[in-house]
Protein backbone atom coordinates (compact mmCIF):
# COMPACT_ATOMS: atom_id res chain seq x y z
CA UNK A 1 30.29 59.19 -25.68
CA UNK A 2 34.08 59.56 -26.36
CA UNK A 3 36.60 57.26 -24.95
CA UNK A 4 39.80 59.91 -25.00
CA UNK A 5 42.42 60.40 -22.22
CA UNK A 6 42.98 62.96 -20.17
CA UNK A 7 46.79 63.08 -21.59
CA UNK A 8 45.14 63.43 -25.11
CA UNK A 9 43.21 66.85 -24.11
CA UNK A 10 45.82 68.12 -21.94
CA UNK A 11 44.16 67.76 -18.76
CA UNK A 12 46.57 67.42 -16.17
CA UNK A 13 44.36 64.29 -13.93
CA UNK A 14 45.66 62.22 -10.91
CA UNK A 15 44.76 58.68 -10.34
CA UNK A 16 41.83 58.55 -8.27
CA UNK A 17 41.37 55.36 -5.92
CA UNK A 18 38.91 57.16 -3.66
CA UNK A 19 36.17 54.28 -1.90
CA UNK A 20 33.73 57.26 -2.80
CA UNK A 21 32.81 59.50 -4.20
CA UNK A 22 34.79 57.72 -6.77
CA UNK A 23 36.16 58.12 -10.03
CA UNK A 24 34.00 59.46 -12.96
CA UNK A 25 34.83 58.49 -16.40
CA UNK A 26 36.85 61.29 -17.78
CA UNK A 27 33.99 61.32 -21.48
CA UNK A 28 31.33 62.03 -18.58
CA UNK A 29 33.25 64.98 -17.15
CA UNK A 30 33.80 66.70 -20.54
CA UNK A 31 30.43 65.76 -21.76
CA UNK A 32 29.10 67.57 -18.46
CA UNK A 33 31.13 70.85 -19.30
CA UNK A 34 30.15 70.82 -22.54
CA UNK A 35 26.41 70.68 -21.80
CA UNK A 36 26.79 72.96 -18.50
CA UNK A 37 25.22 76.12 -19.84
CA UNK A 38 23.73 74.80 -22.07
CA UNK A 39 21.95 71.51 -22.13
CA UNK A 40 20.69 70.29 -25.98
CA UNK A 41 19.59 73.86 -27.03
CA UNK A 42 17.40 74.46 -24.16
CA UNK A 43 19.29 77.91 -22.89
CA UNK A 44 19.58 76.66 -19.44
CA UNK A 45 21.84 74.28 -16.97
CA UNK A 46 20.43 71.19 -16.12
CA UNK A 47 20.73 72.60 -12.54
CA UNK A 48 18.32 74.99 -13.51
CA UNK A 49 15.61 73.49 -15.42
CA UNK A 50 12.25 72.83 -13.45
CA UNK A 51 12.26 69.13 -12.80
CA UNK A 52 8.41 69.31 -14.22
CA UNK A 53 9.85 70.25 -17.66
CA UNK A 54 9.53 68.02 -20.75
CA UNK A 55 13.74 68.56 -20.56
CA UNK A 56 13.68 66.91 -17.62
CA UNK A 57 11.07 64.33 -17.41
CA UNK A 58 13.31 63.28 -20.47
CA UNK A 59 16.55 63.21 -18.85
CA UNK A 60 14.89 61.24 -15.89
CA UNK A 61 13.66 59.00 -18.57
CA UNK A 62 17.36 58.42 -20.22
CA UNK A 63 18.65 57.18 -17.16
CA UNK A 64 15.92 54.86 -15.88
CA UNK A 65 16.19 53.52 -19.48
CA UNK A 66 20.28 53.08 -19.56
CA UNK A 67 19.35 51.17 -16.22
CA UNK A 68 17.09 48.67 -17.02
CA UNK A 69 19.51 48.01 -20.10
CA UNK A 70 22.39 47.23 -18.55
CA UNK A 71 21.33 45.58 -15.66
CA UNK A 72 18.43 43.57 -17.90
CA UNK A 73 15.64 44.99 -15.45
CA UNK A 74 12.38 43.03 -15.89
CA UNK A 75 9.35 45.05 -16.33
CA UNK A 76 7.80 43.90 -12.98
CA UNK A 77 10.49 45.90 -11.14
CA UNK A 78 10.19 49.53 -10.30
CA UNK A 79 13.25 51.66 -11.16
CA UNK A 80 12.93 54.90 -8.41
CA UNK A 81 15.74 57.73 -7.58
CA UNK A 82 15.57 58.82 -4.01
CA UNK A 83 17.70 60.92 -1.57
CA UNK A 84 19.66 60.27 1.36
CA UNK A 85 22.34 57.59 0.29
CA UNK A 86 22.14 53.89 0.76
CA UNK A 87 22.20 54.57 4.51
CA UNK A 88 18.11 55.87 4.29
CA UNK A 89 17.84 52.50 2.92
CA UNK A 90 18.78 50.49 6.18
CA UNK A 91 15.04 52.99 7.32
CA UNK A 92 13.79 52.61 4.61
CA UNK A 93 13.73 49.12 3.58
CA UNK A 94 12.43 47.79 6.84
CA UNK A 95 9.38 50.15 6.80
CA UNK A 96 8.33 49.33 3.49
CA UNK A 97 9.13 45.08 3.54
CA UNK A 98 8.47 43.89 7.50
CA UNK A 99 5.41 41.80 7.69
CA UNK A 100 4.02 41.85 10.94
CA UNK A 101 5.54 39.11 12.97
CA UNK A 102 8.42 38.11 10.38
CA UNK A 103 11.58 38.77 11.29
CA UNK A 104 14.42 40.52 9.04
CA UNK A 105 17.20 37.97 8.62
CA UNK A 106 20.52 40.14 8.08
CA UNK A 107 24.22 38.58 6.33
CA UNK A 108 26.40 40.42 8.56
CA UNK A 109 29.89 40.97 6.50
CA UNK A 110 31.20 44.27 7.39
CA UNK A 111 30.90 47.77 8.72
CA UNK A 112 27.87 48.90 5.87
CA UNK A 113 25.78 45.67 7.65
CA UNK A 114 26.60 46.93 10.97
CA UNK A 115 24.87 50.20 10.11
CA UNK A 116 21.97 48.06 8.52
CA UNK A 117 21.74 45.99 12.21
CA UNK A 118 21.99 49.12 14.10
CA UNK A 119 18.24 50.43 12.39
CA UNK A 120 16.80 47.00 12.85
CA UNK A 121 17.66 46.99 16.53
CA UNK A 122 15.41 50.17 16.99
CA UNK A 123 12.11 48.18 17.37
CA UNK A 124 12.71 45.62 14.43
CA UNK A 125 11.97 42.38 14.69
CA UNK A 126 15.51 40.65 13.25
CA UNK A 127 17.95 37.75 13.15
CA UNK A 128 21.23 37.94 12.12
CA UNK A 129 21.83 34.65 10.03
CA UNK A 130 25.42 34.66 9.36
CA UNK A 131 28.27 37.06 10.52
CA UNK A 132 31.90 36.36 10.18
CA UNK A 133 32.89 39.06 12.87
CA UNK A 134 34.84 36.63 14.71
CA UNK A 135 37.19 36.28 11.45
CA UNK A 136 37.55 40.51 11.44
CA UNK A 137 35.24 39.95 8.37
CA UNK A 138 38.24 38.76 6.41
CA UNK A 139 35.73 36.76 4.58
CA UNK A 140 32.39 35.93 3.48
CA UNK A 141 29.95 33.70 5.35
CA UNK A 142 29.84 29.71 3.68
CA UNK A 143 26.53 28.75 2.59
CA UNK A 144 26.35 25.74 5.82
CA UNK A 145 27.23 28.73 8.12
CA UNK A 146 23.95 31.18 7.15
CA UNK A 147 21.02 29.61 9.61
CA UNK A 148 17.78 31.78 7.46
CA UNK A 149 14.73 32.46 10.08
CA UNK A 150 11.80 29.91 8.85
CA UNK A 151 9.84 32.66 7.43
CA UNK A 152 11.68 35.83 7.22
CA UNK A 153 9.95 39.52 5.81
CA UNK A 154 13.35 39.52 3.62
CA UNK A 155 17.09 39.00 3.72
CA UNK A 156 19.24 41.85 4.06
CA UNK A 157 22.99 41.61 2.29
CA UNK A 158 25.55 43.67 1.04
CA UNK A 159 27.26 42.36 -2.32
CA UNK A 160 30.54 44.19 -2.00
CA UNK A 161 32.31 45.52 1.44
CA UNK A 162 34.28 48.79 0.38
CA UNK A 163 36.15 49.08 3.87
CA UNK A 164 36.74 45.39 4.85
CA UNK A 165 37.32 44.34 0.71
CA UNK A 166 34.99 41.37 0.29
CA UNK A 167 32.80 40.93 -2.47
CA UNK A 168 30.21 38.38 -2.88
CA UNK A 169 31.57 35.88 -6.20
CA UNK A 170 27.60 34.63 -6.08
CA UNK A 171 24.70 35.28 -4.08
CA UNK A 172 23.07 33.45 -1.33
CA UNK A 173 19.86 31.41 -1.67
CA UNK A 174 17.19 32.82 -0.34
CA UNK A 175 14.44 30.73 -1.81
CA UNK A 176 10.49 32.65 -1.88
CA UNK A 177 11.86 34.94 0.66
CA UNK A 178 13.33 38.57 -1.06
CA UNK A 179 16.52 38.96 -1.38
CA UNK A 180 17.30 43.01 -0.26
CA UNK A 181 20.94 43.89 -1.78
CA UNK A 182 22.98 46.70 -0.85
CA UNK A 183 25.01 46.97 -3.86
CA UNK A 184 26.28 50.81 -3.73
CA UNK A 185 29.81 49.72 -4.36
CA UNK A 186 29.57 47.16 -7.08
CA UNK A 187 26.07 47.59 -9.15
CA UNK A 188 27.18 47.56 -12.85
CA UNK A 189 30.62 46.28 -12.55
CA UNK A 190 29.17 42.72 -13.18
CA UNK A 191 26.90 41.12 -15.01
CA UNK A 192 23.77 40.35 -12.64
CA UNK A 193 20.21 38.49 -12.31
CA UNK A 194 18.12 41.21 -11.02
CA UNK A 195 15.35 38.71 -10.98
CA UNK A 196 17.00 36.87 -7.74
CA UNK A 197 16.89 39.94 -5.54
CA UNK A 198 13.49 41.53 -4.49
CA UNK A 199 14.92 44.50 -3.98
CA UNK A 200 18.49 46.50 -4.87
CA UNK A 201 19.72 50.15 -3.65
CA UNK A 202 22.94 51.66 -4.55
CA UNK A 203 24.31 55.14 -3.65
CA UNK A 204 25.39 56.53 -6.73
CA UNK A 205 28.77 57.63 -5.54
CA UNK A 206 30.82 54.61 -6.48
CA UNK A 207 30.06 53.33 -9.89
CA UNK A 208 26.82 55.13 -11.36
CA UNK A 209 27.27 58.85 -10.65
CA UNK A 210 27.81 61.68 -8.85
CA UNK A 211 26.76 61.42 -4.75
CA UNK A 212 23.26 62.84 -4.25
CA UNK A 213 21.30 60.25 -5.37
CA UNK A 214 20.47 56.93 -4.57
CA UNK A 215 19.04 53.83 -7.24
CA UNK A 216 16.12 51.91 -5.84
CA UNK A 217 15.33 48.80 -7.72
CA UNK A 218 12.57 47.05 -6.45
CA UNK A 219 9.85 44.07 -7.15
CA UNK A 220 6.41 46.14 -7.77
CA UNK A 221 4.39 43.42 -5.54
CA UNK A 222 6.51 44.06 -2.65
CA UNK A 223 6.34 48.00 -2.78
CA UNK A 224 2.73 47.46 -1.81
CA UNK A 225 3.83 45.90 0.97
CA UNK A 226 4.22 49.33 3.17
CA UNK A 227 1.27 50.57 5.86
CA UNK A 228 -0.54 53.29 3.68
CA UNK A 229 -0.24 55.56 7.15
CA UNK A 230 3.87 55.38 6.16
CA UNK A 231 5.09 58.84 5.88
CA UNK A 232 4.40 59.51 2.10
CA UNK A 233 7.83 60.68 1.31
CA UNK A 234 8.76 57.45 3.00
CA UNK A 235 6.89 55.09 0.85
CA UNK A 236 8.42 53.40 -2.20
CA UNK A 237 5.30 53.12 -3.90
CA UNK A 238 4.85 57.24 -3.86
CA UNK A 239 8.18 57.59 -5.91
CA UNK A 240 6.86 54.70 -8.30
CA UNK A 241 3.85 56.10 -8.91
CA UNK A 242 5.00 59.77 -9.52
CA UNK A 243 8.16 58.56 -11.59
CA UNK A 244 10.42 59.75 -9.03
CA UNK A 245 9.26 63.22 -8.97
CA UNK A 246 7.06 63.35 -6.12
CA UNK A 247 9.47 66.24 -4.71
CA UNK A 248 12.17 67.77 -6.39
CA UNK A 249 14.80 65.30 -7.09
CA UNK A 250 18.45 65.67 -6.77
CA UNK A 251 18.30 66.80 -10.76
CA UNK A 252 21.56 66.91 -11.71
CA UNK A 253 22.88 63.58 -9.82
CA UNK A 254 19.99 61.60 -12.18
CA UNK A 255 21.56 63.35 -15.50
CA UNK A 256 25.08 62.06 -14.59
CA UNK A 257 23.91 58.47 -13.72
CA UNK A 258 22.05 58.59 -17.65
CA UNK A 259 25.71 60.04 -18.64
CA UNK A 260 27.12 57.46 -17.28
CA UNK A 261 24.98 54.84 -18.47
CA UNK A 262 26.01 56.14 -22.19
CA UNK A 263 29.49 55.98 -20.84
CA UNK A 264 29.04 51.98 -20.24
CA UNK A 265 27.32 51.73 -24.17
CA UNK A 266 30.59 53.35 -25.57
CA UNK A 267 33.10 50.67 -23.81
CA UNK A 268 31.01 47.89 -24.98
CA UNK A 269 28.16 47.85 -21.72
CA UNK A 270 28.32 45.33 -18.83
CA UNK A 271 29.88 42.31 -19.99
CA UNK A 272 32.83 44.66 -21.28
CA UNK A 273 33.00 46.39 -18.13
CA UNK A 274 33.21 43.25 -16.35
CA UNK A 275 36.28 42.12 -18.24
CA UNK A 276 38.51 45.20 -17.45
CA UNK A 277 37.08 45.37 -13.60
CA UNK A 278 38.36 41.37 -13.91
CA UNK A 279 41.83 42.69 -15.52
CA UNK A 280 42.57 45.63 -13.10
CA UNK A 281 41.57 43.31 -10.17
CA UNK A 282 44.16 40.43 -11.21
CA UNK A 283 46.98 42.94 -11.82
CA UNK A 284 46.48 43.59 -8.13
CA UNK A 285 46.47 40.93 -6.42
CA UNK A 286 48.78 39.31 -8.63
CA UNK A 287 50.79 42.60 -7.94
CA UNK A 288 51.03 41.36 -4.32
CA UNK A 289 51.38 37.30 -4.46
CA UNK A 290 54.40 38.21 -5.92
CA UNK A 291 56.02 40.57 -3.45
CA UNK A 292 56.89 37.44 -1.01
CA UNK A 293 54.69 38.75 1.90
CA UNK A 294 55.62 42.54 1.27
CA UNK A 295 52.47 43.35 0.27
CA UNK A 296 49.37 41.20 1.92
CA UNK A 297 45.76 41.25 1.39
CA UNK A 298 44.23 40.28 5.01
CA UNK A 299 40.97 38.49 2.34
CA UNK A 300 40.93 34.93 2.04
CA UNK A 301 40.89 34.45 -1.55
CA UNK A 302 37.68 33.40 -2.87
CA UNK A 303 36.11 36.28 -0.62
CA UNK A 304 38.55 38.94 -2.36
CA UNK A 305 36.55 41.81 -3.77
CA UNK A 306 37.34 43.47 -7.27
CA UNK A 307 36.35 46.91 -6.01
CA UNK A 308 38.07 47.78 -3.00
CA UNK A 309 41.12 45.92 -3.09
CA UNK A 310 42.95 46.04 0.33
CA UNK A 311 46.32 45.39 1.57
CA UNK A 312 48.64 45.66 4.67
CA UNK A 313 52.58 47.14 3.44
CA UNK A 314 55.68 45.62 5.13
CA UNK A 315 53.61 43.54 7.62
CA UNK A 316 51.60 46.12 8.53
CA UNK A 317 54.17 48.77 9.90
CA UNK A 318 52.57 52.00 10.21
CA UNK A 319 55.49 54.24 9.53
CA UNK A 320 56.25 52.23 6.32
CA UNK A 321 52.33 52.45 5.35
CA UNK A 322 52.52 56.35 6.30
CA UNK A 323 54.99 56.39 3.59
CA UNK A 324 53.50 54.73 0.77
CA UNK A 325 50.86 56.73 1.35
CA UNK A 326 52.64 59.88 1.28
CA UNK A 327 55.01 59.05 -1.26
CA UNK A 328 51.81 57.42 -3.44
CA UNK A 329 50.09 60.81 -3.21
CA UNK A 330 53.30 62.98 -4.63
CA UNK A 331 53.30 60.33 -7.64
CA UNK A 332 49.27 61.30 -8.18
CA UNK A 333 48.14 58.24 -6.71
CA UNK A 334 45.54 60.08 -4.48
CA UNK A 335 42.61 57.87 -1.93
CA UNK A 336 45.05 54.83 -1.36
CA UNK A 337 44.84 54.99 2.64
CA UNK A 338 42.95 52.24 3.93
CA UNK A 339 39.51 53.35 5.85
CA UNK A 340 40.58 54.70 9.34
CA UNK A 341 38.97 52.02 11.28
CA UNK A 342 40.85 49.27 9.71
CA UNK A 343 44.20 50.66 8.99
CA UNK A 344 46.44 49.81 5.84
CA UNK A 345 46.24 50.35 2.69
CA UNK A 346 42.71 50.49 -0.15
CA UNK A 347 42.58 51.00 -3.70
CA UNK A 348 39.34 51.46 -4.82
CA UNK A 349 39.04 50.37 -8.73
CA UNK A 350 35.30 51.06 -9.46
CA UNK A 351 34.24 50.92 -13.04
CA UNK A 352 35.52 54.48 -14.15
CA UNK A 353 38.94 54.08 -12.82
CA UNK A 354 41.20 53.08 -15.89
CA UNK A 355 43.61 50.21 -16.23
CA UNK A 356 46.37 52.72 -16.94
CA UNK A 357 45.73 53.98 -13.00
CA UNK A 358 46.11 50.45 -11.70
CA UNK A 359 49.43 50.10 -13.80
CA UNK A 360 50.65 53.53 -12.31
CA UNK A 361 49.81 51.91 -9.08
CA UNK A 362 51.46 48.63 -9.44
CA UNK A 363 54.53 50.43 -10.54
CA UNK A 364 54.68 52.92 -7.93
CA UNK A 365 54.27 49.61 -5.57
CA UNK A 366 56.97 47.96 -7.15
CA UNK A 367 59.47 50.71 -6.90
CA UNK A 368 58.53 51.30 -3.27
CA UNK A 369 59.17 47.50 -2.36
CA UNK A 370 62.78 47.17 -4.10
CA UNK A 371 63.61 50.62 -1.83
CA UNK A 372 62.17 49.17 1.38
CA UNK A 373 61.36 45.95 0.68
């Protein structure tokens, strides 16, 4: 996989900061159009192959594989592509893990929680066990704050909160009880111990692929967990056992996440990755600590997340935050409005947005304070 600009091949490309779908590494993109009609020889799209073929069951394999590489996947945990976003998961999860009688403890942290909360409080047996509403979820919950059930089914969390910008640094304790991670907006930006979470979901959308299709990485032992009188498509143990093809799967989404896995080996894989996320992030927020109060990030510090990096302009004047915006966008810096029910400002700096983009950005906010500042 090739690590050229867009500059380089004459592409004219704007700098995307969309929350998602996201950024995809320019390499992917050409490697895609390249392979479009064509895929390896085989006289046919990858949108058009029969997901029963040996070309696909391949394909499917690839990107399983470039999974449990990066992310150091033990065998004992299922790696499953499913439809319907991370949001099926907050369904999902809870009719596959609840053990009769045990409740679902829930880390409530932002707006992708609240939709979690929302499915347990249709006829779930829950407790939420931390929430930092009361601070507008400017920050994460401290570990003396989360009060755990004394024998939950599972903990539900979400590692990185695209809309309010928090990101957990590390994860809570949850002792013998599993550990259920929504991590759509930061899996493989980081280094992680998939061994502490029973079970991880991500949305592809963000950092792994296209929208489409969602990652499912899960502790075998607890997949057999569901009622076997669970609708089948409904059942994580169906898609385990048929290899994710127990219906037609969203094909093409599952190439571009093993695309993008290739992507990660060609910049040096997760460690690498980690480094520039680290770099992009601290140009950022550095970008702002200097501004004196122009530019403020409404995060407490050691809650600030290195994916969704949010900030209010000019104290939070609309009219001057309708500007940047607008004036952002004519410079190419396109998906820097903050989600609508928060207001201000969000750069999202997932793994395939380059450091180049957050320069462009920094610079355009520079410029923009000495005018208005």
């Amino acid at each position: 996989m090739g690590t050229t600009t867009a500059s380089e091949r004459g592409i004219k490309r704007v700098y995307n900061f969309n929350a998602g779908p996201g950024a995809l590494p320019l390499p992917v993109l050409e490697r895609i159009k390249e392979e479009l009609l064509d895929w390896r020889g085989s006289g046919m799209s990858v949108m058009e192959m029969s997901h029963r073929s040996p070309e696909f069951e391949s394909i499917n394999a690839a990107a399983e594989a470039g999974l449990r590489k990066h992310l150091a996947i033990p065998d004992d945990y299922a790696v499953i592509f499913v439809q319907g976003g991370g949001s099926m998961q907050f369904t999902m999860a809870p009719m596959n893990l609840c053990l009769p009688g045990k409740a679902v403890d829930l880390i409530h942290t932002g707006t992708w929680t609240a939709k979690a909360l929302g499915e347990l409080k249709k006829g779930i047996l829950h407790n939420v066990a931390a929430s930092t509403e009361a601070d507008k979820f400017a920050r994460l919950p401290r570990k003396d704050e989360i009060k755990y059930s004394a024998d939950a089914s599972y903990v539900h969390m979400c590692t990185n909160n695209t809309i309010e910008g928090t990101q957990w640094a590390e994860m809570p304790e949850t002792g013998s009880v599993p550990l259920v991670a929504d991590m759509s907006s930061d899996i493989a930006s980081r280094p992680i111990d998939v061994k502490k979470f029973g079970m991880i979901f991500a949305g592809a959308q963000k950092n792994l692929g296209p929208s489409g299709v969602t990652v499912v990485i899960i502790r075998k032992d607890l997949a057999e967990r569901a009622d076997k009188n669970l609708p089948t498509i409904l059942q994580y143990r169906t898609f385990i056992k048929e290899k994710s093809l127990y219906n037609t799967p969203p094909t093409f989404a599952i190439y571009i996440v093993g695309l993008v896995m290739e992507w990660i080996d060609s910049v040096g894989g997760i460690a690498a990755m980690e480094k520039l996320n680290n770099a992009k992030a601290k140009l950022l927020y550095d970008t702002m600590e200097a501004s004196n109060g122009f530019y403020r990030c409404p995060v407490e510090n050691a809650s600030r997340s290195k994916m969704n990096v949010v900030f209010r302009v000019a104290g939070g004047d609309e009219a001057v935050e309708k500007k940047f915006a607008k004036e952002g966008e004519a410079a190419g810096l396109i998906g820097i409005k903050g989600h609508r029910s928060v207001g201000g400002m969000r750069a999202s700096i997932y793994n395939a947005v380059p450091v180049e983009a957050v320069a462009a950005l920094v610079s355009f906010m520079k410029e923009f304070e000495r005018k208005n500042g």
